[in-house]
C-alpha atoms as a PDB file:
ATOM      1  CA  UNK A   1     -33.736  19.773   5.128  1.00  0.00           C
ATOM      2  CA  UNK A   2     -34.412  23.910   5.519  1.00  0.00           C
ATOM      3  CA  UNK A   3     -33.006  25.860   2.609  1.00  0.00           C
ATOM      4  CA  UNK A   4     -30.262  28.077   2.240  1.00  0.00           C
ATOM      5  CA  UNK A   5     -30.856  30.864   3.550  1.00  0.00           C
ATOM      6  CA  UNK A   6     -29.492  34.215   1.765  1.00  0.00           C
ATOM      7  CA  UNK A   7     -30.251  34.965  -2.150  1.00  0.00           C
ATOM      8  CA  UNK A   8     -27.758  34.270  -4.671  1.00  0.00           C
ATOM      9  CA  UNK A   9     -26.197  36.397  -7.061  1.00  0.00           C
ATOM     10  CA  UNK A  10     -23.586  37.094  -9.835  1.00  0.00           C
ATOM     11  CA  UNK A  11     -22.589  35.505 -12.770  1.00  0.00           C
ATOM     12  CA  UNK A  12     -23.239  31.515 -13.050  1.00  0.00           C
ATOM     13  CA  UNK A  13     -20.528  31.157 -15.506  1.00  0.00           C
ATOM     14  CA  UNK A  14     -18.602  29.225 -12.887  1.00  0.00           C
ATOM     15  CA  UNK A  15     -20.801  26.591 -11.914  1.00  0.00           C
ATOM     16  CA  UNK A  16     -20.890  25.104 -15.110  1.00  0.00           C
ATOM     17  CA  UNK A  17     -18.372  22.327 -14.645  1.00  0.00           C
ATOM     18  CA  UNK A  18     -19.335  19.318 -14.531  1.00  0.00           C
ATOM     19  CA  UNK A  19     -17.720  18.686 -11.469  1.00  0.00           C
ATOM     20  CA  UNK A  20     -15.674  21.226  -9.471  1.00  0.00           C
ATOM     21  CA  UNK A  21     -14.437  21.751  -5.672  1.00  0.00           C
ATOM     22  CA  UNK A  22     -17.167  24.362  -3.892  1.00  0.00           C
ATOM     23  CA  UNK A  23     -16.936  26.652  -0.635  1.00  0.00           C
ATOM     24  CA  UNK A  24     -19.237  28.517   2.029  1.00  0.00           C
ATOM     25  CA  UNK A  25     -18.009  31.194  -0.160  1.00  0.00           C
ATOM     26  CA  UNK A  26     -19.282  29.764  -3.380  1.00  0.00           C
ATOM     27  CA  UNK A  27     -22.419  27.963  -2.847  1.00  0.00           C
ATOM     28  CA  UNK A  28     -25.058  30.533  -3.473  1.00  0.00           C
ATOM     29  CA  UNK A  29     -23.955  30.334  -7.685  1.00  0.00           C
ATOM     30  CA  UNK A  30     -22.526  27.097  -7.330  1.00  0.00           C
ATOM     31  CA  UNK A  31     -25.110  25.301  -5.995  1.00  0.00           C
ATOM     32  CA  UNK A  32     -28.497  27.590  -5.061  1.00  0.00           C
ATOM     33  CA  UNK A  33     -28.466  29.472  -8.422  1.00  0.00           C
ATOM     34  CA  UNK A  34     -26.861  26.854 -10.701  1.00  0.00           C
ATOM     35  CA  UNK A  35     -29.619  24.437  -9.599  1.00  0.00           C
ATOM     36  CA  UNK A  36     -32.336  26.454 -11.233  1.00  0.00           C
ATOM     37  CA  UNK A  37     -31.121  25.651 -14.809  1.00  0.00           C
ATOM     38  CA  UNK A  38     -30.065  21.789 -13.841  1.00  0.00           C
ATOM     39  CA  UNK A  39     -30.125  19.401 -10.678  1.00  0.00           C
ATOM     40  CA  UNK A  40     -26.923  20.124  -8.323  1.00  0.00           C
ATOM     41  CA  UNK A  41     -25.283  16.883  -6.623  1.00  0.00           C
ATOM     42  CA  UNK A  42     -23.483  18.112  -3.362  1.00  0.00           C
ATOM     43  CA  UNK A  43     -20.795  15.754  -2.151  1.00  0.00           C
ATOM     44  CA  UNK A  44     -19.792  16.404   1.441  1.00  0.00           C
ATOM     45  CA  UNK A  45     -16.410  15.042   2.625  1.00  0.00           C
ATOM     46  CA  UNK A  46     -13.482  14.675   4.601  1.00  0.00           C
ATOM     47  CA  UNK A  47      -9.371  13.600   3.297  1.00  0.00           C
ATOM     48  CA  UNK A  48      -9.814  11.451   6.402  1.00  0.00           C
ATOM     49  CA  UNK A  49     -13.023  10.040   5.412  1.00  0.00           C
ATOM     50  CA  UNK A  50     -12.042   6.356   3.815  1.00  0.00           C
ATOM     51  CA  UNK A  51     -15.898   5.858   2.694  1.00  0.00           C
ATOM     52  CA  UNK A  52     -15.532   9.070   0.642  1.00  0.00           C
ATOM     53  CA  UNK A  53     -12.704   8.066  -0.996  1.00  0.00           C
ATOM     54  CA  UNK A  54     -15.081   4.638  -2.637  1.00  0.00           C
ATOM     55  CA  UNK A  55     -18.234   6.936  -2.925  1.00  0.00           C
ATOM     56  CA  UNK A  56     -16.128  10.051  -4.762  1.00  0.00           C
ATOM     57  CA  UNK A  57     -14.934   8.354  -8.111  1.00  0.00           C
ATOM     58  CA  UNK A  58     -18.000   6.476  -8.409  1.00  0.00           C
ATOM     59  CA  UNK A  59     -20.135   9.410  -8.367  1.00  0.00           C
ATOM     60  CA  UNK A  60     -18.053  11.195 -10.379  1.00  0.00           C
ATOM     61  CA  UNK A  61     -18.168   8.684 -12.930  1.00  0.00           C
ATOM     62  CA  UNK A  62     -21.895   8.385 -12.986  1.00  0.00           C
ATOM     63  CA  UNK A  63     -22.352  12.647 -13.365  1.00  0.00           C
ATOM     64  CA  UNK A  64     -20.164  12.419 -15.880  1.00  0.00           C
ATOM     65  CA  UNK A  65     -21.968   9.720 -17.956  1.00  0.00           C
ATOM     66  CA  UNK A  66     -25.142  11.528 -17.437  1.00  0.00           C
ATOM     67  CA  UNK A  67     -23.875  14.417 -19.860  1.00  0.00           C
ATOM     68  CA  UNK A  68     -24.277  18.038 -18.636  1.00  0.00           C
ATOM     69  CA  UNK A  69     -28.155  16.528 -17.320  1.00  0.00           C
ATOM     70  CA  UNK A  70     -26.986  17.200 -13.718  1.00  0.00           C
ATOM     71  CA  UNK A  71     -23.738  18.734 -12.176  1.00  0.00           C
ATOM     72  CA  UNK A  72     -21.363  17.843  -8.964  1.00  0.00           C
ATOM     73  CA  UNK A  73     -20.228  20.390  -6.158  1.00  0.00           C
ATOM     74  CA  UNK A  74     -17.891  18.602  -3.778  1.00  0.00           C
ATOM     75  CA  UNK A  75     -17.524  20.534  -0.539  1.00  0.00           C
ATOM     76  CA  UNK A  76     -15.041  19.543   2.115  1.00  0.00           C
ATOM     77  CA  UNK A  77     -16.051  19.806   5.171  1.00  0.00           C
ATOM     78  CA  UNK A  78     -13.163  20.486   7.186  1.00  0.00           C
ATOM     79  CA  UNK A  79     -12.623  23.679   5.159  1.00  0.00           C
ATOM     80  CA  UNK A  80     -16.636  24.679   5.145  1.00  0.00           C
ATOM     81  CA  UNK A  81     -17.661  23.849   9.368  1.00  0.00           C
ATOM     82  CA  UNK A  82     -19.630  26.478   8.430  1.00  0.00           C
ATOM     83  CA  UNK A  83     -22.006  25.370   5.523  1.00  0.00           C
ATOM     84  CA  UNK A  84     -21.809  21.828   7.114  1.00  0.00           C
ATOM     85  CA  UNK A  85     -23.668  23.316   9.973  1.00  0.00           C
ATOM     86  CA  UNK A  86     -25.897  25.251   8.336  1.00  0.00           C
ATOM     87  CA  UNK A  87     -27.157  22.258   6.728  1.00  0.00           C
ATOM     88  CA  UNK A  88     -26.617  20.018   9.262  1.00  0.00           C
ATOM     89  CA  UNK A  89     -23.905  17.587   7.895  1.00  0.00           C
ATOM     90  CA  UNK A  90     -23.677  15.142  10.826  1.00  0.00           C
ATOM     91  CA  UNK A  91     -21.850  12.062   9.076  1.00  0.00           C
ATOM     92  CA  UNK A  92     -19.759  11.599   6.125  1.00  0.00           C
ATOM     93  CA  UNK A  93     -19.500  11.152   3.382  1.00  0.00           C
ATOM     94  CA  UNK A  94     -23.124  13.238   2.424  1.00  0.00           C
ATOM     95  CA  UNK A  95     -25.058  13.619  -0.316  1.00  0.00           C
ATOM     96  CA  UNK A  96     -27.692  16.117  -1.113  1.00  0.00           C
ATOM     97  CA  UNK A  97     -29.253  17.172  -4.306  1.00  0.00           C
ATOM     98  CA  UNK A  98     -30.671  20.693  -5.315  1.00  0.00           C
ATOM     99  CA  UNK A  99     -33.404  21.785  -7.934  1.00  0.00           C
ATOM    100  CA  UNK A 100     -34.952  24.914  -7.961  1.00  0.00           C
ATOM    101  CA  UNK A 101     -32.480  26.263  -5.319  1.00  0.00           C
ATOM    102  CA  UNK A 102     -33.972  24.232  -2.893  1.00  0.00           C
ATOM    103  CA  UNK A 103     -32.658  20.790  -1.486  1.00  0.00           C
ATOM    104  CA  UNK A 104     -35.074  17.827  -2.790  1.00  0.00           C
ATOM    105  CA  UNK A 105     -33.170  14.060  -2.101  1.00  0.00           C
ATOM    106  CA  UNK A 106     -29.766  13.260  -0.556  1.00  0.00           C
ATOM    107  CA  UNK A 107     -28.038  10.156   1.213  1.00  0.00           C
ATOM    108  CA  UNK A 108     -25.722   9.117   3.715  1.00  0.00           C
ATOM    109  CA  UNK A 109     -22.923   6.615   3.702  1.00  0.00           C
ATOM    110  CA  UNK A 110     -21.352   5.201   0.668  1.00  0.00           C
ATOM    111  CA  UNK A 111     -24.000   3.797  -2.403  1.00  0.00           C
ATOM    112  CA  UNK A 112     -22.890   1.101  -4.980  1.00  0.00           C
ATOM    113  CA  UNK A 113     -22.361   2.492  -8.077  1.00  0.00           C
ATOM    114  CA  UNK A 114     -25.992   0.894  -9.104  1.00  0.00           C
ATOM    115  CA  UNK A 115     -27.667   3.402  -6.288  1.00  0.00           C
ATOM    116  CA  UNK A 116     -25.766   5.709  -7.114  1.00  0.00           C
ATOM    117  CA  UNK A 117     -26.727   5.863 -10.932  1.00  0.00           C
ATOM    118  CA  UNK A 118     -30.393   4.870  -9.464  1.00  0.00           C
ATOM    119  CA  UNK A 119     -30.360   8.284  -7.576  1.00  0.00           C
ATOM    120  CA  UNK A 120     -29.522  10.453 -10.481  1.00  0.00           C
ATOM    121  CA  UNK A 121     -31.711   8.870 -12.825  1.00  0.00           C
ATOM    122  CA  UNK A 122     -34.430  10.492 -10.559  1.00  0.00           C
ATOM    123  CA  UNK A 123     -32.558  13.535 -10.538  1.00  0.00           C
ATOM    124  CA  UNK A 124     -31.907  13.480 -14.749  1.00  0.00           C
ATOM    125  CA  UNK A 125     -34.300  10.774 -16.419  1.00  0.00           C
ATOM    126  CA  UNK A 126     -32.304   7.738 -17.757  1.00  0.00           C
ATOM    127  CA  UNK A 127     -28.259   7.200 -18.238  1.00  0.00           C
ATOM    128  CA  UNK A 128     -26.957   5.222 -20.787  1.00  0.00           C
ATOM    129  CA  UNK A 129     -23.590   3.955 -21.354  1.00  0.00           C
ATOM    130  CA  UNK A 130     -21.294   6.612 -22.598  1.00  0.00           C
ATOM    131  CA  UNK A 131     -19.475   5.731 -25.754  1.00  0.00           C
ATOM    132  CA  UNK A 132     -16.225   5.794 -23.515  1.00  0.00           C
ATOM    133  CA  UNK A 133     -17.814   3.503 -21.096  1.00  0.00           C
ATOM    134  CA  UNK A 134     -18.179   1.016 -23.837  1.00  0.00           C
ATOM    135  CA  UNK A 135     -14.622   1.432 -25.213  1.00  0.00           C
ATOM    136  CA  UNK A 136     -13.543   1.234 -21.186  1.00  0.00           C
ATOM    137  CA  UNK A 137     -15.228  -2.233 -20.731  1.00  0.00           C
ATOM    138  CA  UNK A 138     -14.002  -3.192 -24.304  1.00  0.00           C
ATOM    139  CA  UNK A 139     -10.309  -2.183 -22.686  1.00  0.00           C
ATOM    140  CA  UNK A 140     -10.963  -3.744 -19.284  1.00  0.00           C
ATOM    141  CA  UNK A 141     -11.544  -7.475 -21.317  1.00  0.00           C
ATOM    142  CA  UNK A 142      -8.844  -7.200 -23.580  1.00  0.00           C
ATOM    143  CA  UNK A 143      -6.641  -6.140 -20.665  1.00  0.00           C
ATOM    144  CA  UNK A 144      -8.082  -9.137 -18.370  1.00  0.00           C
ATOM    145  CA  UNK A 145      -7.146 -11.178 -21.371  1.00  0.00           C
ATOM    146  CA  UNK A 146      -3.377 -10.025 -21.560  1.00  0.00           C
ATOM    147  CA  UNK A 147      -3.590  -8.599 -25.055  1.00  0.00           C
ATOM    148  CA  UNK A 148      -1.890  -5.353 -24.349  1.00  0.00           C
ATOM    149  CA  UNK A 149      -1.895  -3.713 -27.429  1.00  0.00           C
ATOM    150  CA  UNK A 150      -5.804  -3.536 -27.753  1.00  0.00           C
ATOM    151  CA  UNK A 151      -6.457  -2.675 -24.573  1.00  0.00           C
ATOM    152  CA  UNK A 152      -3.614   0.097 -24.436  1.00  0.00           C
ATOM    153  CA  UNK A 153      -5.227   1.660 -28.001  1.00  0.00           C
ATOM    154  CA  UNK A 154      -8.610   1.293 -26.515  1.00  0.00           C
ATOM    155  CA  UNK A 155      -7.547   3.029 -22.946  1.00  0.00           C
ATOM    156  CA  UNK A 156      -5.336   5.798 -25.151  1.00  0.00           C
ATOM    157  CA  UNK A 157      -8.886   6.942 -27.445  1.00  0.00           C
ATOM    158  CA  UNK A 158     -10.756   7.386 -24.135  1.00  0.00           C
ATOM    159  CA  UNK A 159      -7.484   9.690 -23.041  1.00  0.00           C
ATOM    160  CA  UNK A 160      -7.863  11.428 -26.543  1.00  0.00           C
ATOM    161  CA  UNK A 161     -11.637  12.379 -25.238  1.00  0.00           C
ATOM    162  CA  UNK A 162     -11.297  12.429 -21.834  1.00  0.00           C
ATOM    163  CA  UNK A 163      -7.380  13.194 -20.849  1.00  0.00           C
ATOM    164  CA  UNK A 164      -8.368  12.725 -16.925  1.00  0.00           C
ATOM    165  CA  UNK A 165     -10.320   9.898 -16.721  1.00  0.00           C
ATOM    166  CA  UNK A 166      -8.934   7.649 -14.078  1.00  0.00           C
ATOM    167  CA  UNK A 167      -9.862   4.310 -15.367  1.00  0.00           C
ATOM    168  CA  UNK A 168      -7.919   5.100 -18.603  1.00  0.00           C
ATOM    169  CA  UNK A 169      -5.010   6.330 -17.189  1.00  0.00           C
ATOM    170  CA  UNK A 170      -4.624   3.152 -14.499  1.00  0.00           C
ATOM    171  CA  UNK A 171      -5.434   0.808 -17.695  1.00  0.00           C
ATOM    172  CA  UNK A 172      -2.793   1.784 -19.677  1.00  0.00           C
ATOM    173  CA  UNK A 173      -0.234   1.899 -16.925  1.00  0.00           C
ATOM    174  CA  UNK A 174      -1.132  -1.962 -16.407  1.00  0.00           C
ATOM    175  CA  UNK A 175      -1.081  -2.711 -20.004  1.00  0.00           C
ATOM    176  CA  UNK A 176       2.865  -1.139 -20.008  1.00  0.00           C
ATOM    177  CA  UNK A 177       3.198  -3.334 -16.879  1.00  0.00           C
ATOM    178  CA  UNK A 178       2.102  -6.097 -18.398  1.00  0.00           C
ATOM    179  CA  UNK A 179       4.626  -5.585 -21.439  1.00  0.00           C
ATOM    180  CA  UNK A 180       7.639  -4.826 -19.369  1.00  0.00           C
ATOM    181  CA  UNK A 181       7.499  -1.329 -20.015  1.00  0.00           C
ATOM    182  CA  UNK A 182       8.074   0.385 -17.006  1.00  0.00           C
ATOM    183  CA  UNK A 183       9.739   3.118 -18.266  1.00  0.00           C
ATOM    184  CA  UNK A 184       6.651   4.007 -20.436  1.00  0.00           C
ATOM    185  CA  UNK A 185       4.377   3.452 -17.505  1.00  0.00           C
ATOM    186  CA  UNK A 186       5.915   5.929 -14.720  1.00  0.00           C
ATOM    187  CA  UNK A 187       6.173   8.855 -17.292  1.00  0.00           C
ATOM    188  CA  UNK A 188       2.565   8.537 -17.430  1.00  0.00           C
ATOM    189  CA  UNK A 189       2.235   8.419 -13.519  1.00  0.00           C
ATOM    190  CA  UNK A 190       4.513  11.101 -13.756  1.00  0.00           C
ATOM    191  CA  UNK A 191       2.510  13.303 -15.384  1.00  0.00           C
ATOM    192  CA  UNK A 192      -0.736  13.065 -13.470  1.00  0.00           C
ATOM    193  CA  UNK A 193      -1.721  16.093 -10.932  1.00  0.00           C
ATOM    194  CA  UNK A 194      -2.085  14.926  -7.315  1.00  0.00           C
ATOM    195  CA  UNK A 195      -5.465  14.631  -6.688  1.00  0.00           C
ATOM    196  CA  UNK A 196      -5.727  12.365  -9.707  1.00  0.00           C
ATOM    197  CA  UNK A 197      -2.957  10.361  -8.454  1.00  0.00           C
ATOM    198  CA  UNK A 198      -5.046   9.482  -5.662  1.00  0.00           C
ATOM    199  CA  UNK A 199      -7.896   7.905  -7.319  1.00  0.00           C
ATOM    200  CA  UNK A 200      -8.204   3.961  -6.185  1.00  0.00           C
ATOM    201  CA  UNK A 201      -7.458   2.792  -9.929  1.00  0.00           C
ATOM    202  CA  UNK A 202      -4.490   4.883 -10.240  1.00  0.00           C
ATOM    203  CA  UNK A 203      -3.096   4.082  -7.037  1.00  0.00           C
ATOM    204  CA  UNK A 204      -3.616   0.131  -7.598  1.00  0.00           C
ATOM    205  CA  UNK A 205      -1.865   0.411 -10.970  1.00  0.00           C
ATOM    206  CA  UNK A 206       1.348   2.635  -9.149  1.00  0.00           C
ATOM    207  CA  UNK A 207       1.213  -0.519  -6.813  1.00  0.00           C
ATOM    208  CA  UNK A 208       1.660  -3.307  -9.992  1.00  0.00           C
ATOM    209  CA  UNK A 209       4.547  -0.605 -11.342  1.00  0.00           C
ATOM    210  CA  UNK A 210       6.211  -0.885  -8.307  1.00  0.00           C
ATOM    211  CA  UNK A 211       5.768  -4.091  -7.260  1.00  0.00           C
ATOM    212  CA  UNK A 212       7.278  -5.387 -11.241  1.00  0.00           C
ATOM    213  CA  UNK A 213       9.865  -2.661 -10.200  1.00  0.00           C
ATOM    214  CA  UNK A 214      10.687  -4.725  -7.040  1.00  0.00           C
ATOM    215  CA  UNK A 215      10.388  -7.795  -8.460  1.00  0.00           C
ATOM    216  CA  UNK A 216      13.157  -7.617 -11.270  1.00  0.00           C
ATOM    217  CA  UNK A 217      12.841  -9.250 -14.331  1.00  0.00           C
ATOM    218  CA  UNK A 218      10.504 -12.585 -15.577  1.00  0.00           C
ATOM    219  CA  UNK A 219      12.092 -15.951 -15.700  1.00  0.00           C
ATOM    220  CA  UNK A 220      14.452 -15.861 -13.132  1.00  0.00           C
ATOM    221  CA  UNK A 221      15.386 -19.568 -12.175  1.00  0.00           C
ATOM    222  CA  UNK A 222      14.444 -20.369  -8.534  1.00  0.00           C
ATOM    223  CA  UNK A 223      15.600 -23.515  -8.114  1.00  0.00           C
ATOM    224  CA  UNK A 224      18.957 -22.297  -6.483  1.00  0.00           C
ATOM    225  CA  UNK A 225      16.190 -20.453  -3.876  1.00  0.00           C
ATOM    226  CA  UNK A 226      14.196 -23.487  -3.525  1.00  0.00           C
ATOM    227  CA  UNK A 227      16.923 -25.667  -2.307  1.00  0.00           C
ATOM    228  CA  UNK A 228      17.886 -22.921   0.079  1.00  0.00           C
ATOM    229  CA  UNK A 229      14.949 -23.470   1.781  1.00  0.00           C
ATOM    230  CA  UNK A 230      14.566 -26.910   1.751  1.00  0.00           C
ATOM    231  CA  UNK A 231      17.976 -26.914   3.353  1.00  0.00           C
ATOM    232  CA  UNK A 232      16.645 -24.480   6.117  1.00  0.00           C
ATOM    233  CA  UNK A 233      12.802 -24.034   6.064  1.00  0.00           C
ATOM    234  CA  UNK A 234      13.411 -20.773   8.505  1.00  0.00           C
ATOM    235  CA  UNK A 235      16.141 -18.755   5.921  1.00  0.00           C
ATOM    236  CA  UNK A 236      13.037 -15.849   6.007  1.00  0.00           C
ATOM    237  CA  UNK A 237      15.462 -14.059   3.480  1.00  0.00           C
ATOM    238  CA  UNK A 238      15.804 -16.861   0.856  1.00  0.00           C
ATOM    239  CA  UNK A 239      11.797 -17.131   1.276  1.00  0.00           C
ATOM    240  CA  UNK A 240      11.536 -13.445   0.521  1.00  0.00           C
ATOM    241  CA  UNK A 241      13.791 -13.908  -2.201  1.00  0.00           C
ATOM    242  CA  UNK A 242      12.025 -16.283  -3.735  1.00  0.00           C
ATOM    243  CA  UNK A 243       8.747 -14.626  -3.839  1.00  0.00           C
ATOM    244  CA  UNK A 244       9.960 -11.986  -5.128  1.00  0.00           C
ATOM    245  CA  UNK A 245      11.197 -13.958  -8.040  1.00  0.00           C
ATOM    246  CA  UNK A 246       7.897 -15.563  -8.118  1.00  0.00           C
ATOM    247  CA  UNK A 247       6.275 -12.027  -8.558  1.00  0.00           C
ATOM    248  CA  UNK A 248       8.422 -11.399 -11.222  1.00  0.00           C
ATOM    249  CA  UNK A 249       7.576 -14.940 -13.428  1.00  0.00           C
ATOM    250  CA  UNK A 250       3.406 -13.770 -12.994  1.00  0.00           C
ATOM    251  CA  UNK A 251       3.235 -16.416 -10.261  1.00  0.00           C
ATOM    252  CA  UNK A 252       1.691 -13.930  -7.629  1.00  0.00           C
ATOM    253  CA  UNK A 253      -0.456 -16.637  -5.795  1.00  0.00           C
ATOM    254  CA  UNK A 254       2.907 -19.100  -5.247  1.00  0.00           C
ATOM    255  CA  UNK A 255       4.379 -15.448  -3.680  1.00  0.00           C
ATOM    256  CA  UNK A 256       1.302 -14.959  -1.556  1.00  0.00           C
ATOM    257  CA  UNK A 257       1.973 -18.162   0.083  1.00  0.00           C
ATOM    258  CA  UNK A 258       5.293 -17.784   0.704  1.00  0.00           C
ATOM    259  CA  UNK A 259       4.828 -14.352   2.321  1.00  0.00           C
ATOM    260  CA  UNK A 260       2.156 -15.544   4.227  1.00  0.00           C
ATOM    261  CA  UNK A 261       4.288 -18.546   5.201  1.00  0.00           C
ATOM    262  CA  UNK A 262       7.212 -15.815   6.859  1.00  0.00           C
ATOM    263  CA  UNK A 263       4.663 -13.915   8.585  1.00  0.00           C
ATOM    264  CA  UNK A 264       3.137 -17.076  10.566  1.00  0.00           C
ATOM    265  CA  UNK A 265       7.219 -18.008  11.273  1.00  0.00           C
ATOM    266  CA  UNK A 266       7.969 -14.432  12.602  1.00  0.00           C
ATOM    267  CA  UNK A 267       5.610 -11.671  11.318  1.00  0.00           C
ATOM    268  CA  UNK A 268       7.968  -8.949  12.619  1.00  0.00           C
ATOM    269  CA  UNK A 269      10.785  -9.829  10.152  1.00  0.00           C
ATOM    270  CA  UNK A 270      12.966  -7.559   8.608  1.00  0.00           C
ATOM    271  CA  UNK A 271      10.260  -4.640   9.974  1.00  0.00           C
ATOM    272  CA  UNK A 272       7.030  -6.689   8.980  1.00  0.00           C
ATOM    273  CA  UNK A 273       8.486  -6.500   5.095  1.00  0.00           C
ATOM    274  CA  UNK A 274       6.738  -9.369   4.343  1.00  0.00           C
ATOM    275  CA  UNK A 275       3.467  -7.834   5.612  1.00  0.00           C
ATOM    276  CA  UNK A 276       4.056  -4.641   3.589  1.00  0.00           C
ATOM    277  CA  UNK A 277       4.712  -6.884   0.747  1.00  0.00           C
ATOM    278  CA  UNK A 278       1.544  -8.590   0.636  1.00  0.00           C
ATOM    279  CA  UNK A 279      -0.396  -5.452   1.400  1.00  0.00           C
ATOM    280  CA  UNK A 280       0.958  -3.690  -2.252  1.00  0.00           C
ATOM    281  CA  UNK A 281       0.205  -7.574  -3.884  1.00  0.00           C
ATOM    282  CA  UNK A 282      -3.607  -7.006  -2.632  1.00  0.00           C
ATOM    283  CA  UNK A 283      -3.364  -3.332  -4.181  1.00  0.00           C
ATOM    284  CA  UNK A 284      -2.129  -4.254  -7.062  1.00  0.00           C
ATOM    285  CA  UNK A 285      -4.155  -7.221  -7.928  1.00  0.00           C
ATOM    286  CA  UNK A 286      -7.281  -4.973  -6.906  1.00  0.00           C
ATOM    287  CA  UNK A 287      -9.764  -5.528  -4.056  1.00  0.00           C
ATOM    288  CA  UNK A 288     -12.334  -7.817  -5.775  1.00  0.00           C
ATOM    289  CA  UNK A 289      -9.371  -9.922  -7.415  1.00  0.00           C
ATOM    290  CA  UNK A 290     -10.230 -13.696  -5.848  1.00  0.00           C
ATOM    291  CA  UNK A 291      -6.133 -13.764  -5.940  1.00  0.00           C
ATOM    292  CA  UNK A 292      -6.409 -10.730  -3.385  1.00  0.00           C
ATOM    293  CA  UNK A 293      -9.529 -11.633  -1.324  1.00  0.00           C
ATOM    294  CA  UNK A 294      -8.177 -15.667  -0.572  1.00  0.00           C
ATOM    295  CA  UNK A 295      -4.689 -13.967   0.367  1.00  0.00           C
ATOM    296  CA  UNK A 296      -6.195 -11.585   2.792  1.00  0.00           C
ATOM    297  CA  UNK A 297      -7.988 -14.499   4.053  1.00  0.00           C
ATOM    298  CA  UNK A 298      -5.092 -16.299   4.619  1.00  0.00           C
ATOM    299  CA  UNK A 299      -3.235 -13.278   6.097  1.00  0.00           C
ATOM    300  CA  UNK A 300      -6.254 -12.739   8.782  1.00  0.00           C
ATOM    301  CA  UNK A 301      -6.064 -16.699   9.581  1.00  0.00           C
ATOM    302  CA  UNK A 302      -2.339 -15.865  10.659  1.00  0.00           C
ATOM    303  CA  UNK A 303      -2.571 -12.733  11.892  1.00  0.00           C
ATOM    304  CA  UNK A 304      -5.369 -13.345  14.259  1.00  0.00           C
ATOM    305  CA  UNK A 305      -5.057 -17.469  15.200  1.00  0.00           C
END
């Protein structure tokens, strides 16, 4: 990689976020400057880019836990053709890191977060776990576990420290979710700018809002449902119904099936709403859930037998 070329100048007051948006315009202090007093992580991306939308909150998160040892520029490209150019950006998302002014390591493509902490170590020297880390995974268990209130006072002290993280604010949405609070959980959606609305965690926790939203209330009988379809296995409303009401007793894998079940009967139903409603069960639940990853199975098996 050939350095920048041009000197920088002016005050470095503004690059020392943590992590901020950069330009063609800013780069010389954000980035050639800045990285004479500490390394310089330049992300390179696109809104279009769907691998720099799992690479971005995963690097941000490990810059962040390094403490102030190393800082993140992210530069997107379709605003900057210009500096992508110059430095010869030829796939997305890109990562290059500065010292000295001068570009020393980088990476294409989007790391695990294990790389990714693996990359600035060399960068930094060694990253611990952050106390708010700890009190995250302390949340995450106690939320796995159902018990709300721990998890919610856990998620609301990393708020207290860190008002944006992302993790806390999608935790605590779920744990208002999960006590049939919805009111509590969209004022906190609500709140949150746009960009940070967009963050994976966020947007599966919206999903579990809106799909308890959708579902109505816990403990709904379904027997009256169940006889409807025994009655008339194709009544694709009475199915829908019914997982619906299945959604709302916590029985998402029972709902699963019975979507699943209208889209191999007639997958164009009612505009594919069965489809759609799977889709914001696998975002809610979370990619790695095994809930989510057997009923995308099952949805490919249809879709493509």
């Amino acid at each position: 990689m050939e350095p920048i070329i041009g000197q920088p100048g002016g005050d470095n007051s503004a690059g020392m976020d943590l992590i901020k948006d950069g330009s063609s315009a800013t780069f010389a202090v954000d980035v050639a400057q800045a990285s004479m007093d500490v390394p310089i992580i330049v992300d390179f991306w696109a809104p279009w880019c769907e691998p720099c939308k799992t690479l971005g909150p995963s690097l941000e998160k490990v810059v962040q836990a390094a403490g102030g040892k190393v800082r993140l520029v992210k530069i997107n490209i379709d605003e900057n053709q210009d500096l992508a150019g110059q430095l010869q950006i030829q796939s997305i998302p890109t990562v290059y890191a500065f010292k000295g002014g001068q570009p020393v390591d980088g990476f294409t493509g989007a790391l695990p977060e294990s790389q990714i902490k693996e990359f600035v170590e060399r960068l930094a020297g060694p990253i611990g776990p952050s106390a708010a880390d700890e009190m995250l995974e302390l949340a995450k268990e106690a939320l796995d576990n159902e018990d709300y209130p721990t998890a919610s006072n856990l998620y609301a002290q990393v708020m207290q420290s860190a008002p944006g993280e992302p993790t806390a604010i999608a935790g605590i949405v779920r744990c208002y979710v999960g006590m049939n609070e919805p009111e509590q959980a969209r004022e906190i959606l609500d709140s949150i700018d746009e960009k940070t609305a967009k963050h994976p965690e966020i947007a599966g926790a919206l999903a579990a809002l809106t799909l308890q939203e959708q579902a109505g209330p816990a403990g709904v009988d379904t027997s009256e449902l169940e006889a409807k379809l025994a009655a008339n296995p194709k009544d694709h409303q009475a199915r829908y119904d019914l997982a619906m009401a299945l959604i709302g007793g916590g029985r998402q894998e029972e709902a699963i099936d019975q979507l699943v079940e209208i889209i191999k009967q007639d997958r164009q139903w009612n505009e594919e709403a069965a489809r759609t409603q799977l889709l914001q069960i696998f975002e809610a639940l979370g990619p790695m859930d095994p809930l989510a990853v057997a009923g995308r199975r099952k949805l490919s098996t249809v879709l493509f037998s």
